[in-house]
C-alpha atoms as a PDB file:
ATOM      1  CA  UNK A   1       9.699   5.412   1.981  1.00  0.00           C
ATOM      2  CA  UNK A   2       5.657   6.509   0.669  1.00  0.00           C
ATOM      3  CA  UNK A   3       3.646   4.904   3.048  1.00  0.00           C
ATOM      4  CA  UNK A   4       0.275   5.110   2.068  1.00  0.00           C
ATOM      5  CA  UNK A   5      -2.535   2.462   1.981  1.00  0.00           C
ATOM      6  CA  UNK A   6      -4.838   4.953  -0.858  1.00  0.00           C
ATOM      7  CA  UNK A   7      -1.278   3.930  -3.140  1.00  0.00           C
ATOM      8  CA  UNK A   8      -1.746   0.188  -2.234  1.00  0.00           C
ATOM      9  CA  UNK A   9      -5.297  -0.332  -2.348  1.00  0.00           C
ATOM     10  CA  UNK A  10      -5.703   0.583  -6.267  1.00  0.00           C
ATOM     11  CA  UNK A  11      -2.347   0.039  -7.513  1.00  0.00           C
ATOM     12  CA  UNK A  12      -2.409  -3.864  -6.923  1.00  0.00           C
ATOM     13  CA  UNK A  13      -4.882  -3.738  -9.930  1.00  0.00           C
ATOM     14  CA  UNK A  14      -2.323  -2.613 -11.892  1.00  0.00           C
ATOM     15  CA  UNK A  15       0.483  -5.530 -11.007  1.00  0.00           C
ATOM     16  CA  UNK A  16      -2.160  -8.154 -11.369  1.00  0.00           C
ATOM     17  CA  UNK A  17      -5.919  -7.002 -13.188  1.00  0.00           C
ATOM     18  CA  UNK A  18      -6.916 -10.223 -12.713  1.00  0.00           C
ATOM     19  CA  UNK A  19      -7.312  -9.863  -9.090  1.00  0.00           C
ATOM     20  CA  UNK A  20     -10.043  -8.123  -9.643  1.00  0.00           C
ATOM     21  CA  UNK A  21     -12.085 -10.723 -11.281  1.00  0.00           C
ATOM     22  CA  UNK A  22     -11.433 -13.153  -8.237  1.00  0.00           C
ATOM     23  CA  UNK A  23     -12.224 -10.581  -5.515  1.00  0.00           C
ATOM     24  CA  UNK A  24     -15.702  -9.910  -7.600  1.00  0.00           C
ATOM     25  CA  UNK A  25     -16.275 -13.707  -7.748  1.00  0.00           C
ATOM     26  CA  UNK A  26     -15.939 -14.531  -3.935  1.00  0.00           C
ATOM     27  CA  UNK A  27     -18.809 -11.970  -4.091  1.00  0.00           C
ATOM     28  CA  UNK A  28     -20.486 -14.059  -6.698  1.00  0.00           C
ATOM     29  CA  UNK A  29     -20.482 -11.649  -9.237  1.00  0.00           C
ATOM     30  CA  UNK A  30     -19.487 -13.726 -12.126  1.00  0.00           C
ATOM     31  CA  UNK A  31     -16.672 -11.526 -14.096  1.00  0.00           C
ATOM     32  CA  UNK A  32     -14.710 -13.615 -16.763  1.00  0.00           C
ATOM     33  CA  UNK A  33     -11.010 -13.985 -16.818  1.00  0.00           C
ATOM     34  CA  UNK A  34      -9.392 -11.672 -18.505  1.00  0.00           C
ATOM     35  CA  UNK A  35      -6.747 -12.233 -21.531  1.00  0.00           C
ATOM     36  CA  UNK A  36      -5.390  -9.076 -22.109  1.00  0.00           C
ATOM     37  CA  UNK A  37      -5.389  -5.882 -20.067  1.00  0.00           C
ATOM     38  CA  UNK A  38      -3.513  -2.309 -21.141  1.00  0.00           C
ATOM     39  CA  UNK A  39      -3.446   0.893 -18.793  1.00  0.00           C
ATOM     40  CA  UNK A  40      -5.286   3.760 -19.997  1.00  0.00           C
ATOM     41  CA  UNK A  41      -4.750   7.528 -18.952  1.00  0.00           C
ATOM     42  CA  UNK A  42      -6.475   8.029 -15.605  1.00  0.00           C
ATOM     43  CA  UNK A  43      -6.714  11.609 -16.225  1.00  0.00           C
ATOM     44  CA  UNK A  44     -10.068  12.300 -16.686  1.00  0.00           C
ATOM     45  CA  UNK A  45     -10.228  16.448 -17.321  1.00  0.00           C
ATOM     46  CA  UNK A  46     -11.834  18.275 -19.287  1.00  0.00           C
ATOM     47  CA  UNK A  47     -10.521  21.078 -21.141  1.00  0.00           C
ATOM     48  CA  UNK A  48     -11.879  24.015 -18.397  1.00  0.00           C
ATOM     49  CA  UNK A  49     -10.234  24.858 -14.456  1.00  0.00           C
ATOM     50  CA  UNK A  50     -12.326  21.478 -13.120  1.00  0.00           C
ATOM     51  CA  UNK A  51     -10.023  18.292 -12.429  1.00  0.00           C
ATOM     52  CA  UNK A  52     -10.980  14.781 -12.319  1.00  0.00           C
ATOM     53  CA  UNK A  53      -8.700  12.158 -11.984  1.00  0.00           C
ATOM     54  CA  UNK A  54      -9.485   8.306 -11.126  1.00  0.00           C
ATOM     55  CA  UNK A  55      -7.169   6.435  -9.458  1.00  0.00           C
ATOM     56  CA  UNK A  56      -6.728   3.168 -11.697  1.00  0.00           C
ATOM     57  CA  UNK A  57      -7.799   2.959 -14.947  1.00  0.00           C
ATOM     58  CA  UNK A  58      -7.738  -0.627 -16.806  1.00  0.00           C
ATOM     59  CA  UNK A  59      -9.126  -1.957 -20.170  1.00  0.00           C
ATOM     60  CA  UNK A  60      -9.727  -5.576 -19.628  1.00  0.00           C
ATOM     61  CA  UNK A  61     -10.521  -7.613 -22.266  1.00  0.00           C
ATOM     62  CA  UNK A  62     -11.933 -11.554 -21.995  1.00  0.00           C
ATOM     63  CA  UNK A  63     -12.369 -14.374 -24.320  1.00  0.00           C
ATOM     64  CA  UNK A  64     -16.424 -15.113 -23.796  1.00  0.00           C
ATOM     65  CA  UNK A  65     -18.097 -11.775 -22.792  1.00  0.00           C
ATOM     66  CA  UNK A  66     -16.284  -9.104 -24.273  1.00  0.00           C
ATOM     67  CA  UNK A  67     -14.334  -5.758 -22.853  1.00  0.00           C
ATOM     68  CA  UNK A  68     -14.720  -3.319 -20.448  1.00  0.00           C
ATOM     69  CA  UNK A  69     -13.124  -0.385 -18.712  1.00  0.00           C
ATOM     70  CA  UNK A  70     -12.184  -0.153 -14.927  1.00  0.00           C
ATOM     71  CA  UNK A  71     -11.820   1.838 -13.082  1.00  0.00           C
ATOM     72  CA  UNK A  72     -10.736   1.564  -8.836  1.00  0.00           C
ATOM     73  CA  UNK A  73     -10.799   3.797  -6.408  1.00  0.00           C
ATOM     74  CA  UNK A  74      -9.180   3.852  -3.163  1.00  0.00           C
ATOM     75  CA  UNK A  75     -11.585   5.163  -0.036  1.00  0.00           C
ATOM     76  CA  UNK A  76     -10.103   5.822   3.116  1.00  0.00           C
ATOM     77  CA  UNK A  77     -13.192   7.802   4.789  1.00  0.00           C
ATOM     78  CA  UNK A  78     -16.931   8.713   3.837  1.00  0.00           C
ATOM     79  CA  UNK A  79     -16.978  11.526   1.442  1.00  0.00           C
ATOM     80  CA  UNK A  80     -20.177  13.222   0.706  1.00  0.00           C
ATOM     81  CA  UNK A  81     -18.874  14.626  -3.033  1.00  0.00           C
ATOM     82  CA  UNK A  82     -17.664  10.881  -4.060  1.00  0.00           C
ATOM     83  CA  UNK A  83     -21.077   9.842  -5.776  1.00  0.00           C
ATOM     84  CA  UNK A  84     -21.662  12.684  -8.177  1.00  0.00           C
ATOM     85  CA  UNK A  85     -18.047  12.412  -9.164  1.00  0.00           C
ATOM     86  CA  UNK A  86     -18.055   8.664  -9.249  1.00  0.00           C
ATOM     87  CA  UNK A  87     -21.078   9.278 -11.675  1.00  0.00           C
ATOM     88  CA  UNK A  88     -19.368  11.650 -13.678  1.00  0.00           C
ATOM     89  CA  UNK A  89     -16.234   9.089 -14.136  1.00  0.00           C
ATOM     90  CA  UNK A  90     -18.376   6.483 -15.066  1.00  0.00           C
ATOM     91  CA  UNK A  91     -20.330   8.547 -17.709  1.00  0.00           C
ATOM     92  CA  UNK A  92     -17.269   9.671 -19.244  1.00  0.00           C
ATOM     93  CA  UNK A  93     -15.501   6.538 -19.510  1.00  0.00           C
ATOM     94  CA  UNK A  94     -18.575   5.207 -21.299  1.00  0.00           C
ATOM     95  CA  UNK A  95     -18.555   9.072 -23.373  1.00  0.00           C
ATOM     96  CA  UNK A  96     -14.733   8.024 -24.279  1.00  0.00           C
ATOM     97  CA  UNK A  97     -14.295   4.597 -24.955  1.00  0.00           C
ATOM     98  CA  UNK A  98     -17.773   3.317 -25.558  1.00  0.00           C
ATOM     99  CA  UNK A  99     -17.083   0.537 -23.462  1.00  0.00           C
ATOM    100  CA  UNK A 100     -19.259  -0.602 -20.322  1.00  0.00           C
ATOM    101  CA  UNK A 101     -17.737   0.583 -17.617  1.00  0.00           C
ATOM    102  CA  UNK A 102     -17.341  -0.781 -13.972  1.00  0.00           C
ATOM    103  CA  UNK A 103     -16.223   1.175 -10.788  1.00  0.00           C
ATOM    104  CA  UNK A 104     -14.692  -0.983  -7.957  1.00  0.00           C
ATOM    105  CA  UNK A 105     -14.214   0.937  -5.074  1.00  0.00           C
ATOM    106  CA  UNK A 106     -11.348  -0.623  -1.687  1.00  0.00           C
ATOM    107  CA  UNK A 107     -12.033   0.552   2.076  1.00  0.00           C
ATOM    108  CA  UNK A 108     -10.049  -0.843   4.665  1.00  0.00           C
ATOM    109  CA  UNK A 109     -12.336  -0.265   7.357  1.00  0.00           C
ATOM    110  CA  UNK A 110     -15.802  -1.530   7.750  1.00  0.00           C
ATOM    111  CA  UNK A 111     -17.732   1.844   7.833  1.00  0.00           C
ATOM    112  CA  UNK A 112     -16.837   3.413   4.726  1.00  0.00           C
ATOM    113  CA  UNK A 113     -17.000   0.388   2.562  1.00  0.00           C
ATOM    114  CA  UNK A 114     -20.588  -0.044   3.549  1.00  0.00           C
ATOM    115  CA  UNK A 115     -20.826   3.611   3.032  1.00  0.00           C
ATOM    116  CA  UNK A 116     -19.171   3.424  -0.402  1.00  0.00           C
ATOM    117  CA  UNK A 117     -21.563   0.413  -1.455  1.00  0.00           C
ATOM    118  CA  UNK A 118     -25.161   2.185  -1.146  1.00  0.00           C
ATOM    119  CA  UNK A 119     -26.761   2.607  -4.489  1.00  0.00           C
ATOM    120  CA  UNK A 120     -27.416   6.192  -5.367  1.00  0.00           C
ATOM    121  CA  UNK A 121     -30.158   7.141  -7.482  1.00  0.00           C
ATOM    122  CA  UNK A 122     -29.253   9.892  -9.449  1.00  0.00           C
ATOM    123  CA  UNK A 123     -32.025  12.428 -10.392  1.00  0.00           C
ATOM    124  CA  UNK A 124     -36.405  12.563  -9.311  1.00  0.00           C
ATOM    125  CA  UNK A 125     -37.260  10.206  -6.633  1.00  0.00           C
ATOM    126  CA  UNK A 126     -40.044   9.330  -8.930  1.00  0.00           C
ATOM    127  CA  UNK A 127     -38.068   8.809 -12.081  1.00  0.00           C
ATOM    128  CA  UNK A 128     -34.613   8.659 -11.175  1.00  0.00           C
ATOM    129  CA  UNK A 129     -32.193   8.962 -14.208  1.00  0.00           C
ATOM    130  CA  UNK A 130     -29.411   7.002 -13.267  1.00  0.00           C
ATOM    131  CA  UNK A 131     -28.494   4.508 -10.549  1.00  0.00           C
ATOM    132  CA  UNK A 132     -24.752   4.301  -9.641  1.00  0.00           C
ATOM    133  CA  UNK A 133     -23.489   1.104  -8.037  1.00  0.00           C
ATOM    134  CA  UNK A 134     -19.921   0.275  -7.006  1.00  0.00           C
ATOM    135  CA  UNK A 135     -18.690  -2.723  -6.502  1.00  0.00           C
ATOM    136  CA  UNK A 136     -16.890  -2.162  -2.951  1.00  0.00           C
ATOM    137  CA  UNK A 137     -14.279  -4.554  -2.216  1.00  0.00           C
ATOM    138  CA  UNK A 138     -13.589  -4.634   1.876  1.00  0.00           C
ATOM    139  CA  UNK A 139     -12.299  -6.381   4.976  1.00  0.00           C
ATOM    140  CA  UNK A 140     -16.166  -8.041   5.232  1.00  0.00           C
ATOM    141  CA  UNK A 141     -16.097  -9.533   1.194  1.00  0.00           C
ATOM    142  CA  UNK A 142     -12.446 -10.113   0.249  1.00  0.00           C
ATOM    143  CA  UNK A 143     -11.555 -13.699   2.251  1.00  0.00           C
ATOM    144  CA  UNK A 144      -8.630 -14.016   4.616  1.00  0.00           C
ATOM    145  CA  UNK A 145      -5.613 -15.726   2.866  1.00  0.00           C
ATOM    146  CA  UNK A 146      -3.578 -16.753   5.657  1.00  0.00           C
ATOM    147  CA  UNK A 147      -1.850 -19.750   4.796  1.00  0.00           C
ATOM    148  CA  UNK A 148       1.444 -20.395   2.806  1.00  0.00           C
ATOM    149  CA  UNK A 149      -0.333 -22.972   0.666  1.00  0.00           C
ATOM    150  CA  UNK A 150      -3.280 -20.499  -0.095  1.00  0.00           C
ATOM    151  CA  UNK A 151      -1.275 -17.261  -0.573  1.00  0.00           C
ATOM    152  CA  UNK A 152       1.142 -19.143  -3.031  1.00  0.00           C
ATOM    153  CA  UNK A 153      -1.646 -19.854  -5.442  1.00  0.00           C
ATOM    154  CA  UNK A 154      -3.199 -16.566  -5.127  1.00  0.00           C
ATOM    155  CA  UNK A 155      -0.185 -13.559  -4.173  1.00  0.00           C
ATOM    156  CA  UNK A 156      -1.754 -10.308  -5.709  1.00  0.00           C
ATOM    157  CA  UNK A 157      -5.176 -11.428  -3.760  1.00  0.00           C
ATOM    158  CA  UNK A 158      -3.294 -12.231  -0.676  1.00  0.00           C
ATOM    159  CA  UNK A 159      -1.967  -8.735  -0.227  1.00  0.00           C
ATOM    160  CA  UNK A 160      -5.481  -7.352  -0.866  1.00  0.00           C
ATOM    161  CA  UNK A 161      -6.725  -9.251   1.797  1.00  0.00           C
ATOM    162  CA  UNK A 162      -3.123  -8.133   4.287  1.00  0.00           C
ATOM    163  CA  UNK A 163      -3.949  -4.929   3.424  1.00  0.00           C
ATOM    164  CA  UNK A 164      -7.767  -4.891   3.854  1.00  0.00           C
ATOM    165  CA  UNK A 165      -7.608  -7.353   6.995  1.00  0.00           C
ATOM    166  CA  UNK A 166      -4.899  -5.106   8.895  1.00  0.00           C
ATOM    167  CA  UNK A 167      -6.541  -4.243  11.740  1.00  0.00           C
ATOM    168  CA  UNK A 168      -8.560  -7.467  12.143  1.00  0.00           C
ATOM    169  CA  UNK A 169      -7.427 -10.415  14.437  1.00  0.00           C
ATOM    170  CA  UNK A 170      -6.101 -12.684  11.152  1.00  0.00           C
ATOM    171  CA  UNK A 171      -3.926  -9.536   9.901  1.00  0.00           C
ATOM    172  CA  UNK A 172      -0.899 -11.307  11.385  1.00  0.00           C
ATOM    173  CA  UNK A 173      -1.455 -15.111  10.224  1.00  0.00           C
ATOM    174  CA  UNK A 174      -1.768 -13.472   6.657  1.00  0.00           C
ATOM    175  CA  UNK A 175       0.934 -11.502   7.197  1.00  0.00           C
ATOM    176  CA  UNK A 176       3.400 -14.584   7.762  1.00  0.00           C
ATOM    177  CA  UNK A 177       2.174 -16.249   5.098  1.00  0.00           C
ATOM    178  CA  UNK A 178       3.427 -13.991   2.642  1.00  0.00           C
ATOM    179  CA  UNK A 179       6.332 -14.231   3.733  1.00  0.00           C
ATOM    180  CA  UNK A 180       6.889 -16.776   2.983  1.00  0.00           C
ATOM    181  CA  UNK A 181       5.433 -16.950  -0.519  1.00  0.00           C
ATOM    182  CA  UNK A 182       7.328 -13.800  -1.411  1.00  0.00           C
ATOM    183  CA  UNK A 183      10.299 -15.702  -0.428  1.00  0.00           C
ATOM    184  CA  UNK A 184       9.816 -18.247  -2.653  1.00  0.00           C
ATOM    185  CA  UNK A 185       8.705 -16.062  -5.116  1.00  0.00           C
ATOM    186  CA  UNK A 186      12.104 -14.179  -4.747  1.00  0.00           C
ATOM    187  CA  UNK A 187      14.075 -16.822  -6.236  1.00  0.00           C
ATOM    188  CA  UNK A 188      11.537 -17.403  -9.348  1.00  0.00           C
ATOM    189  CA  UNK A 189      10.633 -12.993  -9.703  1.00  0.00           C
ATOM    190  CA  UNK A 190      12.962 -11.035  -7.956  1.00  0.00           C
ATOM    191  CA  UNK A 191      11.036  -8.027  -9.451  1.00  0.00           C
ATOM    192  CA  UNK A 192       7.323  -8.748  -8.762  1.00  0.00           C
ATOM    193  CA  UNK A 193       8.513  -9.818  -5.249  1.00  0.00           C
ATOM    194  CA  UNK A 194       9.807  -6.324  -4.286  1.00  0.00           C
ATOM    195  CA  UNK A 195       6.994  -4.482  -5.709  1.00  0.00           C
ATOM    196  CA  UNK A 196       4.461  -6.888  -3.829  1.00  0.00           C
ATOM    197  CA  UNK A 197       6.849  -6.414  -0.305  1.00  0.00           C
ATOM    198  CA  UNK A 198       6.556  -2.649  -1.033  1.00  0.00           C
ATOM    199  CA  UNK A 199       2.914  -2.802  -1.599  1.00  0.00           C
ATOM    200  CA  UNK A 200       2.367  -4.719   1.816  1.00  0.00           C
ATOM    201  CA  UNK A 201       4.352  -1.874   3.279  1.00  0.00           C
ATOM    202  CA  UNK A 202       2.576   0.825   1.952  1.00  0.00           C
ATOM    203  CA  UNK A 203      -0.866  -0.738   1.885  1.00  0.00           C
ATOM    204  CA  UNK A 204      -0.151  -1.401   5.936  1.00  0.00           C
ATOM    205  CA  UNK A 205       0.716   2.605   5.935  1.00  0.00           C
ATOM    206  CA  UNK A 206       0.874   3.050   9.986  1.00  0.00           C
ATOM    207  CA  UNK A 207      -1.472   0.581  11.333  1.00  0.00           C
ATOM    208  CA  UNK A 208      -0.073  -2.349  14.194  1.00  0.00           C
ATOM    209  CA  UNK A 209       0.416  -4.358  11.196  1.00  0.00           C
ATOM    210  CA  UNK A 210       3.574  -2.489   9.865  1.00  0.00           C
ATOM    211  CA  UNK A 211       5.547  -3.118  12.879  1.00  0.00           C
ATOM    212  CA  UNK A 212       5.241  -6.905  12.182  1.00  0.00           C
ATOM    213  CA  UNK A 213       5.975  -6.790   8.181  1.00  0.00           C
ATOM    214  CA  UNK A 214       8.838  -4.656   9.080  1.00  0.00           C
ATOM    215  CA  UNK A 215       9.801  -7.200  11.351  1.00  0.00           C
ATOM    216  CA  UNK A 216       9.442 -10.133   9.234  1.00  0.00           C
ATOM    217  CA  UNK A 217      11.377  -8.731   6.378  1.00  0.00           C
ATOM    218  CA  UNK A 218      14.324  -8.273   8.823  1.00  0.00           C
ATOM    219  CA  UNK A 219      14.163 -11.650   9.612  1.00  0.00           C
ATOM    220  CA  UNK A 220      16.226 -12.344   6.671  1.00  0.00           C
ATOM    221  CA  UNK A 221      17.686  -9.119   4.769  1.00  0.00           C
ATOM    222  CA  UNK A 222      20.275 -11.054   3.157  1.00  0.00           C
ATOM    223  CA  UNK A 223      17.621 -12.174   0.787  1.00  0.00           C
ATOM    224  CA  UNK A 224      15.014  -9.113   0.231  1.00  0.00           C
ATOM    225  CA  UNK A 225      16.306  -6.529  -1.400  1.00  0.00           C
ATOM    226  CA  UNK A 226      13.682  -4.515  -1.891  1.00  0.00           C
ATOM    227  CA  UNK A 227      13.396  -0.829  -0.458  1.00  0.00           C
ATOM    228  CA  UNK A 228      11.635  -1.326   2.296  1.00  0.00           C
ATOM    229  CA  UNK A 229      14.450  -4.092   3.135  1.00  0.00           C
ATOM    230  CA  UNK A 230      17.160  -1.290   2.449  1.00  0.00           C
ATOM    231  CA  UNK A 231      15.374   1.002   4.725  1.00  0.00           C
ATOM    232  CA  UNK A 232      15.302  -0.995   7.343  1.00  0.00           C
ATOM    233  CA  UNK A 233      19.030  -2.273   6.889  1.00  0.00           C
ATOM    234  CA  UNK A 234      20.079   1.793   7.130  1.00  0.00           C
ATOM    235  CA  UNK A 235      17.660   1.860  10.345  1.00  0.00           C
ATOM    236  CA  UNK A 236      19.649  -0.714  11.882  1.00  0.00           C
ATOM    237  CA  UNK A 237      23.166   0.613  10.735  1.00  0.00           C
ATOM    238  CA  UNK A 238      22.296   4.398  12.364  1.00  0.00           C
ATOM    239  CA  UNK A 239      21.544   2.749  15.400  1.00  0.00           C
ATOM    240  CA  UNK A 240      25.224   0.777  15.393  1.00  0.00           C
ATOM    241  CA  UNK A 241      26.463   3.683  14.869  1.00  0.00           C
ATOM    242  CA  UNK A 242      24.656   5.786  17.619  1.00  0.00           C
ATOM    243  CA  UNK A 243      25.039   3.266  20.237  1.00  0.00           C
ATOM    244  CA  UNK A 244      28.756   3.266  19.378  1.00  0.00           C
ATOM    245  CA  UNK A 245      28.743   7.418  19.618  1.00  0.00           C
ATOM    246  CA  UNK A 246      27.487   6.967  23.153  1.00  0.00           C
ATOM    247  CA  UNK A 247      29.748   3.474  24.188  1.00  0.00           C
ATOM    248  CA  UNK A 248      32.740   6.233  22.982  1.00  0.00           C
ATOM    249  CA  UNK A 249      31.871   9.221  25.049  1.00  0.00           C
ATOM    250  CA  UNK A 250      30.902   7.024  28.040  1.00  0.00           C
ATOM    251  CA  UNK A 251      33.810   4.994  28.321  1.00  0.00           C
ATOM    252  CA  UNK A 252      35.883   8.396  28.089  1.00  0.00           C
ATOM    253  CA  UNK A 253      34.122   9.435  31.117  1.00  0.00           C
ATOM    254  CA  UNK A 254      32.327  12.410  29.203  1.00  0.00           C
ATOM    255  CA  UNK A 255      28.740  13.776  30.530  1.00  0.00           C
ATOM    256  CA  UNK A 256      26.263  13.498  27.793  1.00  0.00           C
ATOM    257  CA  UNK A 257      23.302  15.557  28.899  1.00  0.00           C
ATOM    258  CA  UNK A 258      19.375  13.075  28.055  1.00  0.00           C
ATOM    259  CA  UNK A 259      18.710  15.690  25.411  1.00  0.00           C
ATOM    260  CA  UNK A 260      22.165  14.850  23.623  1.00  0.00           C
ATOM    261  CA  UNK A 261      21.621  11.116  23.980  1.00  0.00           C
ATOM    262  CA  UNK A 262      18.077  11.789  22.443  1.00  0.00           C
ATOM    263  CA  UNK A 263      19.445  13.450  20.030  1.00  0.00           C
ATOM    264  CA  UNK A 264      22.236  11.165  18.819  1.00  0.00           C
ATOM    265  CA  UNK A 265      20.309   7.887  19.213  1.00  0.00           C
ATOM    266  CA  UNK A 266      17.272   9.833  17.048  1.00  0.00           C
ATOM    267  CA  UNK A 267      19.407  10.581  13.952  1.00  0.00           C
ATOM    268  CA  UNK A 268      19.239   8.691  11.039  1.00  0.00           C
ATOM    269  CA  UNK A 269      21.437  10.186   8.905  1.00  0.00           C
ATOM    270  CA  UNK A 270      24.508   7.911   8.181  1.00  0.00           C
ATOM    271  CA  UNK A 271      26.916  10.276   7.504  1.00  0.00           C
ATOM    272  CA  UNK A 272      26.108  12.787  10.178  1.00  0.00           C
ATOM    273  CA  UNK A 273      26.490   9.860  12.471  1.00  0.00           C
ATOM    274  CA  UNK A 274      30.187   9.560  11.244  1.00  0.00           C
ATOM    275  CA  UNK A 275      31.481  12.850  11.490  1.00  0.00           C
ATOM    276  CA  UNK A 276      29.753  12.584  15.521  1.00  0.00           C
ATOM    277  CA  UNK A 277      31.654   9.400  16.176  1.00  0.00           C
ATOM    278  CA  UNK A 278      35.008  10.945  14.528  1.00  0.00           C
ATOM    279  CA  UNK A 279      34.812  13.142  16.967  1.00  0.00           C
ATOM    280  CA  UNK A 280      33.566  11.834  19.971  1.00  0.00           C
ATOM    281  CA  UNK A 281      36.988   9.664  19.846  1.00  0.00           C
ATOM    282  CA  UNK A 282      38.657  13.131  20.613  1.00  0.00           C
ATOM    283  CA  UNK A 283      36.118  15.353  21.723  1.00  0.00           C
ATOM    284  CA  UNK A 284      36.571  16.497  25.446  1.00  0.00           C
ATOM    285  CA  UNK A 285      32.815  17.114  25.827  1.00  0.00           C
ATOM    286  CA  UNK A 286      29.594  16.387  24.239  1.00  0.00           C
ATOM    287  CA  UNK A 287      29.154  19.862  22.626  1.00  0.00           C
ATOM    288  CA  UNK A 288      32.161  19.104  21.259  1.00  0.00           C
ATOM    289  CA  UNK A 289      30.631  16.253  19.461  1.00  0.00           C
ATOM    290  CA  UNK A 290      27.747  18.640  17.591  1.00  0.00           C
ATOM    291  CA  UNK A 291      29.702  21.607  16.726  1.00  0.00           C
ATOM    292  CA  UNK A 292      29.457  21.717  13.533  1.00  0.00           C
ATOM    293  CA  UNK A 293      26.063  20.613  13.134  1.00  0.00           C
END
């Protein structure tokens, strides 16, 4: 499974734009609902060697104060090259669609979302040309959603705030709560409640978090069936199968060196664990077990 939070922390715009608007709000900038939103390319290249490429692109459009473009870009560290390129996005997209344009930038941690929120002045201290200001979205501005109640009426916003809260003492409360949202949601969107699950997953990417979501969707695997459920379904069949390698071998009184246990009870391939516990049935020693692996 892709396990990355930079996925997670832009591509939630895409399931549900409007999230967007409420994250800005709760910062009391006063965006208007949407009532239509389309995708647009995020390629962003222009015809010589030099790439640019934004992460989400959106057109938004809304009933009272017109349309605009956004664009989001995931942060996960201070990068000294971001502003002039963040510039250069923002120029185009106003170059290309002749549409305002608004950059929201996502950090999960602290330091580089008050990093990423500086204004830069762009050109002469004395007559500076342009001023670029993102709108950063962070653990310290989007709220922690971490009851049922509250994460049912707001989902998309309640795994920005999982994801952007994951190392913080509330990460877990939030955590449960969608769980139990998503499982309610399961029986009304089967679809949108996978992608949101995998979302979690990857927006979670390695931090003490994970552990816990991976944990609460094995709770009950008979109802997610999402990839992250199926992964963790095959995790628990390799290790039947491993511990039943190792029952076999030791209850035929057959020496299986630590490296060999290691080895077998660190494989997570299904079918090589088959052809091992074929043979360790008849196998009259362990390398017996591996040799034709």
């Amino acid at each position: 499974m892709v396990s990355s939070p930079h996925e997670a922390m832009h591509r939630i715009f895409q399931q549900d734009p409007g999230v967007f608007v409420r994250a800005a709000r709760a910062l009391g900038v006063p965006f208007a609902d949407p009532v239509s939103t389309s995708p647009l390319p995020t390629d962003l290249t222009e015809n010589r060697p030099l790439e640019r490429r934004v992460d989400t692109l959106l057109r938004i459009d809304t009933a009272d104060s017109g349309s605009f473009v956004l664009a989001v870009e995931a942060q996960g560290k201070r990068d000294p090259d971001k502003p002039a390129s963040w510039a250069y996005y923002l120029a185009y997209l106003y170059a290309k669609y002749q549409l305002p344009p608004v950059l929201v930038v996502v950090c999960r941690d602290r330091g580089t979302a008050a990093w990423a929120a500086r204004h830069v002045q762009i050109g002469p201290p004395q007559w500076p040309s342009l001023t670029l200001r993102p709108l950063v979205l962070g653990p310290d501005n989007v709220p922690v959603i971490d009851t049922p109640d509250e994460v049912a009426r707001d989902i998309p916003l309640a795994v920005l705030s999982a994801v952007l809260h994951h190392s913080d003492p509330e990460g877990g409360a939030i955590l449960k709560a969608l769980a139990v949202a998503l499982k309610d949601l399961k029986e009304r969107d089967e679809n949108s409640a996978d992608i949101f699950i995998e979302l979690i997953a990857q927006g979670l990417g390695k931090a003490p978090g994970a552990d816990l979501w991976r944990h609460l969707m094995a709770v009950d695997l008979s109802f997610f069936q999402s990839p992250l459920a199926e992964e963790i379904r095959d995790e628990g069949r390799a290790e039947g199968r491993a511990g039943a390698i190792l029952r076999v071998l030791d209850r035929r009184g057959i020496d299986v060196s630590d490296e060999d246990r290691e080895r077998i009870a660190s494989c997570d391939d299904l079918d090589m664990l088959d052809r091992w516990l074929d043979r360790a049935i008849t196998a009259t020693s362990a390398s017996e077990v591996f040799v034709e692996d």
